[in-house]
Protein backbone atom coordinates (compact mmCIF):
# COMPACT_ATOMS: atom_id res chain seq x y z
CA UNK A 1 0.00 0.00 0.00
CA UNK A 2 1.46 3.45 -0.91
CA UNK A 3 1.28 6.03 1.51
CA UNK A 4 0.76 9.95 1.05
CA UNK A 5 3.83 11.97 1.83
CA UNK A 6 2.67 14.24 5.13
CA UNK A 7 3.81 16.66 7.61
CA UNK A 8 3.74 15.79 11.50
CA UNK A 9 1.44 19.67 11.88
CA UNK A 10 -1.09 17.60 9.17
CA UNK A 11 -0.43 14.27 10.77
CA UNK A 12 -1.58 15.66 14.09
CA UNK A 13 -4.67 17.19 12.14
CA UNK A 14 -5.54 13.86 11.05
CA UNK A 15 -5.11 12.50 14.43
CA UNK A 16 -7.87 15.03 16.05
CA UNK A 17 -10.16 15.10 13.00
CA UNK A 18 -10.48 11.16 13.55
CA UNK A 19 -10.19 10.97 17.07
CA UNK A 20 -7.17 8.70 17.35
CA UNK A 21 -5.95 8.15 20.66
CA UNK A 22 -2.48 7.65 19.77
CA UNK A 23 -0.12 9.16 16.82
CA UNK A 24 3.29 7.40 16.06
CA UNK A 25 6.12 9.06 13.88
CA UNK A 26 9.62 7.65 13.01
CA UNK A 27 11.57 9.60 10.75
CA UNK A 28 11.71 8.15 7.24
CA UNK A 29 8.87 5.13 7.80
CA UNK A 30 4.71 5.24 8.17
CA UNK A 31 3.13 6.87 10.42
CA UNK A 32 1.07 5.18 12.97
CA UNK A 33 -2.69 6.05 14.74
CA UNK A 34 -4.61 4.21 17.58
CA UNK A 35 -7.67 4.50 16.87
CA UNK A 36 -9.97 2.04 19.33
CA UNK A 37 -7.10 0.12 20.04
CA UNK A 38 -5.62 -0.83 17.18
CA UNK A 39 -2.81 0.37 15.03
CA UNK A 40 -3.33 1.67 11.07
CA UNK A 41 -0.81 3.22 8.85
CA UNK A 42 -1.69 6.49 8.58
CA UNK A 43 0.62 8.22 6.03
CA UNK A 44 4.69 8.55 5.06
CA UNK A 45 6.84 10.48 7.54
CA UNK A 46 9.84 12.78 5.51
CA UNK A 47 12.99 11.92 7.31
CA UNK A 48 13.55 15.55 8.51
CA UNK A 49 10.24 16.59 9.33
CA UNK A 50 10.63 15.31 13.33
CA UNK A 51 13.31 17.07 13.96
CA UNK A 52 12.24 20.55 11.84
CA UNK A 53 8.85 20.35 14.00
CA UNK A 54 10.82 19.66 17.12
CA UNK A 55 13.03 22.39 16.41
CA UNK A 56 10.48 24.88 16.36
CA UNK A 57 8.96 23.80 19.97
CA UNK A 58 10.51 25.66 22.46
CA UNK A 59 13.97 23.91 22.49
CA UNK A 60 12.79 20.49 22.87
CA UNK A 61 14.97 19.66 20.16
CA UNK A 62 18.14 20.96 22.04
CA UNK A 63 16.71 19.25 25.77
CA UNK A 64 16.82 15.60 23.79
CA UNK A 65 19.93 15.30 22.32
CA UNK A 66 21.92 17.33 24.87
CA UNK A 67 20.49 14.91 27.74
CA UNK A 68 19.90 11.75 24.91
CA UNK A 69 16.99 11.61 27.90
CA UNK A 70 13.14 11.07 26.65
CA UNK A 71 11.13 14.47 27.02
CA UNK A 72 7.86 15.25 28.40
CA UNK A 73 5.41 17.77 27.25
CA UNK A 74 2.23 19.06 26.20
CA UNK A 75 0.78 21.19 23.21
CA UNK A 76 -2.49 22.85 22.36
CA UNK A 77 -3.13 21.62 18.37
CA UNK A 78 -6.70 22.75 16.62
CA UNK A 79 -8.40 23.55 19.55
CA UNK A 80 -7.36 19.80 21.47
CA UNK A 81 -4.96 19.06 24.12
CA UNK A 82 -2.21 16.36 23.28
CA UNK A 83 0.40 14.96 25.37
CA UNK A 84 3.72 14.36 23.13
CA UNK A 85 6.75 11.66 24.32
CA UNK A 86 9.88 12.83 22.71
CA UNK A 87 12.33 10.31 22.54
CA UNK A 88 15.71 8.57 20.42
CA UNK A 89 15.47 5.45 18.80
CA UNK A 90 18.68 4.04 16.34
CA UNK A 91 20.04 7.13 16.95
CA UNK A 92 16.79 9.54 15.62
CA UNK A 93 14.11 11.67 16.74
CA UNK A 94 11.08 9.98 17.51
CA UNK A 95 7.79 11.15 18.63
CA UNK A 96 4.40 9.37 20.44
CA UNK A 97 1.32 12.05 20.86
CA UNK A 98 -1.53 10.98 23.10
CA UNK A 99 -4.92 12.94 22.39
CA UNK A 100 -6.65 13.98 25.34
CA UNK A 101 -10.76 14.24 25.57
CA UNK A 102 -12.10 17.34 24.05
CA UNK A 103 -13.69 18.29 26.78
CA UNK A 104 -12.90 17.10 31.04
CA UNK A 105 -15.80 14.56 30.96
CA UNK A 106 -18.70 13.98 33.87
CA UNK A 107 -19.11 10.57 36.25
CA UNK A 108 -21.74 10.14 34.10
CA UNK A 109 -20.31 10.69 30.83
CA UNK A 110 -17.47 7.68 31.82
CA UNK A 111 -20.32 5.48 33.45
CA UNK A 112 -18.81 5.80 37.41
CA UNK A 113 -19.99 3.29 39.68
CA UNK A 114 -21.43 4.90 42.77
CA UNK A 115 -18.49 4.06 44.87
CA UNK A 116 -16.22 5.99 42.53
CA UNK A 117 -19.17 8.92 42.59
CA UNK A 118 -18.80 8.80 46.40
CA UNK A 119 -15.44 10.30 46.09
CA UNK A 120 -16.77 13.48 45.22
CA UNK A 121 -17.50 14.13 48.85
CA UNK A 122 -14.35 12.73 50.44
CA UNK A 123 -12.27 15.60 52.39
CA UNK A 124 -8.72 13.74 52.74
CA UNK A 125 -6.67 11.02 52.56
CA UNK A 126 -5.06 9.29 49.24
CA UNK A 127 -7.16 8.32 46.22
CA UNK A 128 -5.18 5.98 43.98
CA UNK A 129 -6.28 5.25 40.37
CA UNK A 130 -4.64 2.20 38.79
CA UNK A 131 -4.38 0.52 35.74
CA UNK A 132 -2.39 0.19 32.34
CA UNK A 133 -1.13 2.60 30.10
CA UNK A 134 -3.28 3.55 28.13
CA UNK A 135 -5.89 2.48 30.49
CA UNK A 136 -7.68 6.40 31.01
CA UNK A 137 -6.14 6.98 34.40
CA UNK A 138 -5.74 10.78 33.82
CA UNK A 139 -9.08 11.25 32.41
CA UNK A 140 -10.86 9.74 35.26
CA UNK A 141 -8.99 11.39 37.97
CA UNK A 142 -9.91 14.65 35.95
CA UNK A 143 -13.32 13.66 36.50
CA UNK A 144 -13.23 13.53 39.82
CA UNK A 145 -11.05 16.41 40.60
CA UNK A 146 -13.57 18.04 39.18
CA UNK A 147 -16.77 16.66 40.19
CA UNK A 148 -14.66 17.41 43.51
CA UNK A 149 -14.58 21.06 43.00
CA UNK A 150 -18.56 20.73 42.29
CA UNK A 151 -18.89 20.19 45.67
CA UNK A 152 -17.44 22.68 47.22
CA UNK A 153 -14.65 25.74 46.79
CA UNK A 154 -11.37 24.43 46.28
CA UNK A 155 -8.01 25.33 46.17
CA UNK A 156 -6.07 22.73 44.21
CA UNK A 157 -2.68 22.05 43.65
CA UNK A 158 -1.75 19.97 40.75
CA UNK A 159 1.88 18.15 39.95
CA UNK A 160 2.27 17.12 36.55
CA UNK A 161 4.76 15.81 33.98
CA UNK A 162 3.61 17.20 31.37
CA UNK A 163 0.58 19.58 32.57
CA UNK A 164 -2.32 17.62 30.36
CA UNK A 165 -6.00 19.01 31.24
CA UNK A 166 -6.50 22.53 31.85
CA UNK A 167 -8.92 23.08 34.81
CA UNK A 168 -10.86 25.71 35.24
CA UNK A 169 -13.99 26.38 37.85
CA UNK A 170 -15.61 29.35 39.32
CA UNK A 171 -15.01 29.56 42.97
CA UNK A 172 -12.12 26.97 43.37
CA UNK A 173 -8.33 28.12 42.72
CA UNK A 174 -6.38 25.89 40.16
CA UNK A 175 -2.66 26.10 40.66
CA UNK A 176 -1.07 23.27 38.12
CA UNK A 177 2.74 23.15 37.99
CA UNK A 178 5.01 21.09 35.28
CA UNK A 179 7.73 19.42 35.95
CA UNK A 180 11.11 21.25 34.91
CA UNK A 181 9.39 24.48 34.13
CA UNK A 182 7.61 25.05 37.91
CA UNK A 183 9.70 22.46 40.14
CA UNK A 184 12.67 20.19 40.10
CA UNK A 185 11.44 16.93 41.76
CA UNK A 186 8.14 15.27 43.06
CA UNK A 187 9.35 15.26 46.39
CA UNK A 188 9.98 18.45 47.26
CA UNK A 189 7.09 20.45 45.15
CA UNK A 190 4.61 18.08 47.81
CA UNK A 191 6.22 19.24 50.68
CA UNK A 192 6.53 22.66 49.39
CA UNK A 193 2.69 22.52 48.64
CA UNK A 194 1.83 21.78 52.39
CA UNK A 195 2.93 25.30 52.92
CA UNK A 196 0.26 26.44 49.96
CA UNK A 197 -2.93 25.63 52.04
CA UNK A 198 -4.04 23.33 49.43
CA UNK A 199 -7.68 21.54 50.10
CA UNK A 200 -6.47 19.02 46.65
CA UNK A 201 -3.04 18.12 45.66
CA UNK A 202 -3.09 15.87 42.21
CA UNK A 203 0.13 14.23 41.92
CA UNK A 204 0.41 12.74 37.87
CA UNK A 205 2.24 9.77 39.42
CA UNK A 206 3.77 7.86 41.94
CA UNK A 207 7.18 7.06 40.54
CA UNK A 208 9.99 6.03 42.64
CA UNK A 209 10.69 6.21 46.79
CA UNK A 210 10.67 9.35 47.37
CA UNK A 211 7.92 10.65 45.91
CA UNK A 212 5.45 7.77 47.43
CA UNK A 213 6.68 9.18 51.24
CA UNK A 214 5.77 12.77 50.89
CA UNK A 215 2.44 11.74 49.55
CA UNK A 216 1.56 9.72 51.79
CA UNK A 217 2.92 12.17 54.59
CA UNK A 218 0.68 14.76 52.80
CA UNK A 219 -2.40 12.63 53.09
CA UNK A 220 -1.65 11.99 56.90
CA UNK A 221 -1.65 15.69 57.39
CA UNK A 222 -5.37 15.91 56.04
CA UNK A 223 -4.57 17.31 52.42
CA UNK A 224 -6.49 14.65 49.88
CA UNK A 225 -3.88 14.08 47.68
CA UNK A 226 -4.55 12.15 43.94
CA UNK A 227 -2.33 9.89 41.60
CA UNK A 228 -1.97 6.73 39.83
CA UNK A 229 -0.16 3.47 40.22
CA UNK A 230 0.53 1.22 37.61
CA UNK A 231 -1.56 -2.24 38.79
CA UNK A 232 -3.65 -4.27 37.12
CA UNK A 233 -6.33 -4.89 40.07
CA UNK A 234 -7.04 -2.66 43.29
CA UNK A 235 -5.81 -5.42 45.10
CA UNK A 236 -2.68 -5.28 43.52
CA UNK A 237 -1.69 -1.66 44.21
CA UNK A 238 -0.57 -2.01 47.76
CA UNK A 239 2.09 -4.74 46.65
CA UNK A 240 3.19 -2.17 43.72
CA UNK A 241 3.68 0.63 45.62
CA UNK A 242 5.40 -1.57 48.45
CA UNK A 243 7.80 -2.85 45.85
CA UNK A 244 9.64 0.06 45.58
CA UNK A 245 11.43 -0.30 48.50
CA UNK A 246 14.06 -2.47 49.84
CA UNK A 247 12.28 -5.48 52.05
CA UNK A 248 13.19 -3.91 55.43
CA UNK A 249 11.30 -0.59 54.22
CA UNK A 250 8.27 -2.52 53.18
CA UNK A 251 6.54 -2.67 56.59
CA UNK A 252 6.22 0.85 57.65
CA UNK A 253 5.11 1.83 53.81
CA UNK A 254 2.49 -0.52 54.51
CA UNK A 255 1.46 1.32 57.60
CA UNK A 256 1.99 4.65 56.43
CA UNK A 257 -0.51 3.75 53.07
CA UNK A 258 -3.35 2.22 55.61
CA UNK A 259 -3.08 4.74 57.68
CA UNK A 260 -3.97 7.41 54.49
CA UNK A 261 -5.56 5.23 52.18
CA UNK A 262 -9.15 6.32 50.96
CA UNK A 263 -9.82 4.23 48.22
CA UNK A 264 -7.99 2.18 45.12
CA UNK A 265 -9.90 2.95 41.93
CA UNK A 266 -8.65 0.09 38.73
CA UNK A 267 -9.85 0.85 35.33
CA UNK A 268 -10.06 -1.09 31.93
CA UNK A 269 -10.89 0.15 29.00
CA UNK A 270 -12.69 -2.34 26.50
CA UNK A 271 -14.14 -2.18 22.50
CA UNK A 272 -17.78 -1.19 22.84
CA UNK A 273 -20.26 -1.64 19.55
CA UNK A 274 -19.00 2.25 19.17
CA UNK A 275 -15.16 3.13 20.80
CA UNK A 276 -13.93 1.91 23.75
CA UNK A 277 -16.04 2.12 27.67
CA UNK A 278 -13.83 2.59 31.05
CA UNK A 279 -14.96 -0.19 33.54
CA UNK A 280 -13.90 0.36 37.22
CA UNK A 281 -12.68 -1.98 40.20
CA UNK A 282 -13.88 0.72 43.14
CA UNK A 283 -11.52 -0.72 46.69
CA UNK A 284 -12.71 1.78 49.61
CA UNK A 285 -11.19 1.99 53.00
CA UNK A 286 -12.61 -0.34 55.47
CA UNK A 287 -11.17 -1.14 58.88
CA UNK A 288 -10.58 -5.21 57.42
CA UNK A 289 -9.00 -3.49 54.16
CA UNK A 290 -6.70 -1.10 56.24
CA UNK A 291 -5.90 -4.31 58.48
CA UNK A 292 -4.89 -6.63 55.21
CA UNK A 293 -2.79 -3.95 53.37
CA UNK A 294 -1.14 -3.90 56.53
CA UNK A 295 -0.61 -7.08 57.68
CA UNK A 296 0.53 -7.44 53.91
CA UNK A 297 -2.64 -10.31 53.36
CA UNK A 298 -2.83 -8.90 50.34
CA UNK A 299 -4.62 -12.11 48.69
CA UNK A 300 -7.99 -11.60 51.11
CA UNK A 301 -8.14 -8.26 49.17
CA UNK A 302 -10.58 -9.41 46.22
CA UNK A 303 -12.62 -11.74 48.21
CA UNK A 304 -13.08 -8.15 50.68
CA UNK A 305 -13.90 -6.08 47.17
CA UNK A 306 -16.85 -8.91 46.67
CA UNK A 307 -18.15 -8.80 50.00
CA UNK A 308 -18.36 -4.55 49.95
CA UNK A 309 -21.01 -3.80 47.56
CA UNK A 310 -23.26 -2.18 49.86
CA UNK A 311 -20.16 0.06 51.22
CA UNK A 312 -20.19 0.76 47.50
CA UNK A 313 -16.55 -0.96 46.71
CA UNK A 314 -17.25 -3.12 42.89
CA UNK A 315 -15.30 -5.52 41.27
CA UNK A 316 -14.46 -5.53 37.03
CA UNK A 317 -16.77 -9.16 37.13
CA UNK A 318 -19.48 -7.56 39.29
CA UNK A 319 -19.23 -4.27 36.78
CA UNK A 320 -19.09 -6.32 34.17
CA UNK A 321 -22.20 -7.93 34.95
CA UNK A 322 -23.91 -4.65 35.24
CA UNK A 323 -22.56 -2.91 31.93
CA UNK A 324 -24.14 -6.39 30.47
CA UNK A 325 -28.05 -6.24 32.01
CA UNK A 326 -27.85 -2.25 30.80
CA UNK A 327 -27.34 -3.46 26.99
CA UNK A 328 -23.58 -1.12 27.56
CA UNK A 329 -21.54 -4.17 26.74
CA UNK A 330 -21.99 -7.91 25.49
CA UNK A 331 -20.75 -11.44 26.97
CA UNK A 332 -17.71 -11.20 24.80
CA UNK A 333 -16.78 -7.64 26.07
CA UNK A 334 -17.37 -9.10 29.51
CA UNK A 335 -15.20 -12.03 28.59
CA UNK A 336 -12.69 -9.50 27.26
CA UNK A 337 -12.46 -7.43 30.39
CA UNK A 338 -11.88 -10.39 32.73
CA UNK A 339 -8.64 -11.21 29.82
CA UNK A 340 -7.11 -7.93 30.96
């Protein structure tokens, strides 16, 4: 199949005008979008036109090959928000753009359970959203930060590698910082929030050791703080997030995250009749829950998440099951989801 010779500015327009969630260029070689999951050639990529367009945005040219480190950032391209990966491969400029929603969407709007609406009205404490790459993490916790801020008047603080979603909503304060351009590390921009009378601090991720302590000091001190995990299951984010430490250090983690721990929100996403539908595992704090993630009994986790429905805590069979009786999904997409 012959390919039409494009830009990456009218690659990108393709991407938005079809709502791909994912645009791949390699210098030199086709040009990749995910649209619903799966890849498609999309066009043929000149071999200078990567590192012309990254020339032209804000040195991000100069930042990857003086570093040879991938780079972060974010762009506003025909009225959409992307997310763009810089990065070297064989020695060349490569590039991986994520398209955000067009607009921050509603519980309803990403069919929340009601145990993942119940968040909306929690004051503190550490709300964890798990999952895959790929898996709508962001969006979700967007969702709530705002249905959040629906509540009541906020003042949030957001840290974010790159700064994705712009939020915006009268009578709550949105302070989002980027990583490299507002702060230097994780760790210190949390404790340095602490002093910023925050009511909401977003953190995009929980990435190595130190980052994992000050939020979970910040959610002792009574500041809700939200991030993600990468985990398949709720059950299985107490084990990741334990992991990054040495043995000796796993103990007192485990303390320190029942101590602040809220709830565990997993998410799937799975091929509907039209696009793709989030389905959640909802884990909420319970004393039994706080006891397990403690005691590291990790494995009594799922057969808790069964038992909780009427705390409101769901798991991806029992959602599945629901998404089926509404008509949302079929038996295969429900056979799917339990494949993840």
């Amino acid at each position: 199949m012959k390919l039409e010779v494009m830009t990456v500015e009218a690659l990108l327009g393709c991407m938005v005008e079809c709502e791909a969630s994912d645009l791949h260029l390699t210098p030199d070689a086709p040009a990749f979008l995910r649209k619903d999951g799966s890849l498609v050639p999309a066009a043929w990529l000149p071999a200078a036109s990567i590192g012309a367009w990254l020339g032209q945005q804000a040195g991000l040219l100069r930042r990857l090959q003086r570093a040879k480190e991938d780079v972060d950032f974010s762009l506003s391209f025909a009225g959409r928000r992307l997310r763009g990966h810089a990065y070297l491969a064989n020695g060349r400029e490569a590039l991986a753009f994520r398209l955000l929603p067009e607009h921050i969407p509603t519980f309803d709007e990403i069919g929340a359970p009601a145990g993942l609406v119940g968040l909306s009205k929690v004051h503190h404490g550490l709300i964890l959203m798990t999952g895959r790459v790929g898996s709508g993490k962001s969006t979700t916790l967007a969702a709530l930060l705002l249905a959040l801020a629906e509540q009541r008047p906020l003042h949030v603080v957001t840290l974010e590698d790159p700064v994705e979603f712009l939020y915006q909503k009268e009578g709550s304060i949105f302070h989002q910082r980027e990583l490299g351009r507002d702060f230097t590390t994780f760790d210190a921009a949390i404790r340095s929030t602490l002093r910023e009378d925050p009511d909401v601090l977003l953190v995009s991720e929980l990435r190595d050791r130190e980052t994992i302590r000050a939020a979970l000091a910040a959610a002792e001190a009574g500041t809700l703080v939200l991030s993600t995990i990468h985990a398949r299951t709720a059950a299985e984010a107490p084990q990741r997030l334990a992991d990054f430490f040495p043995a000796e250090e796993q103990q007192p983690i485990r303390a320190a995250l029942a101590a602040s721990l809220t709830a565990i929100v997993a998410e799937r996403l799975i091929r509907v009749r039209e696009g793709r539908q989030a389905v959640y595992e909802v884990l909420l704090r319970t004393p039994a829950i706080c006891h397990m993630i403690r005691a590291a009994e990790d494995p009594q986790i799922p057969n808790a998440l069964r038992s909780g429905r009427q705390a409101g805590m769901t798991t991806f069979a029992q959602e599945g099951q629901r998404l089926l009786q509404s008509g949302v999904i079929t038996q295969a997409g429900v056979q799917k989801l339990m494949e993840e």
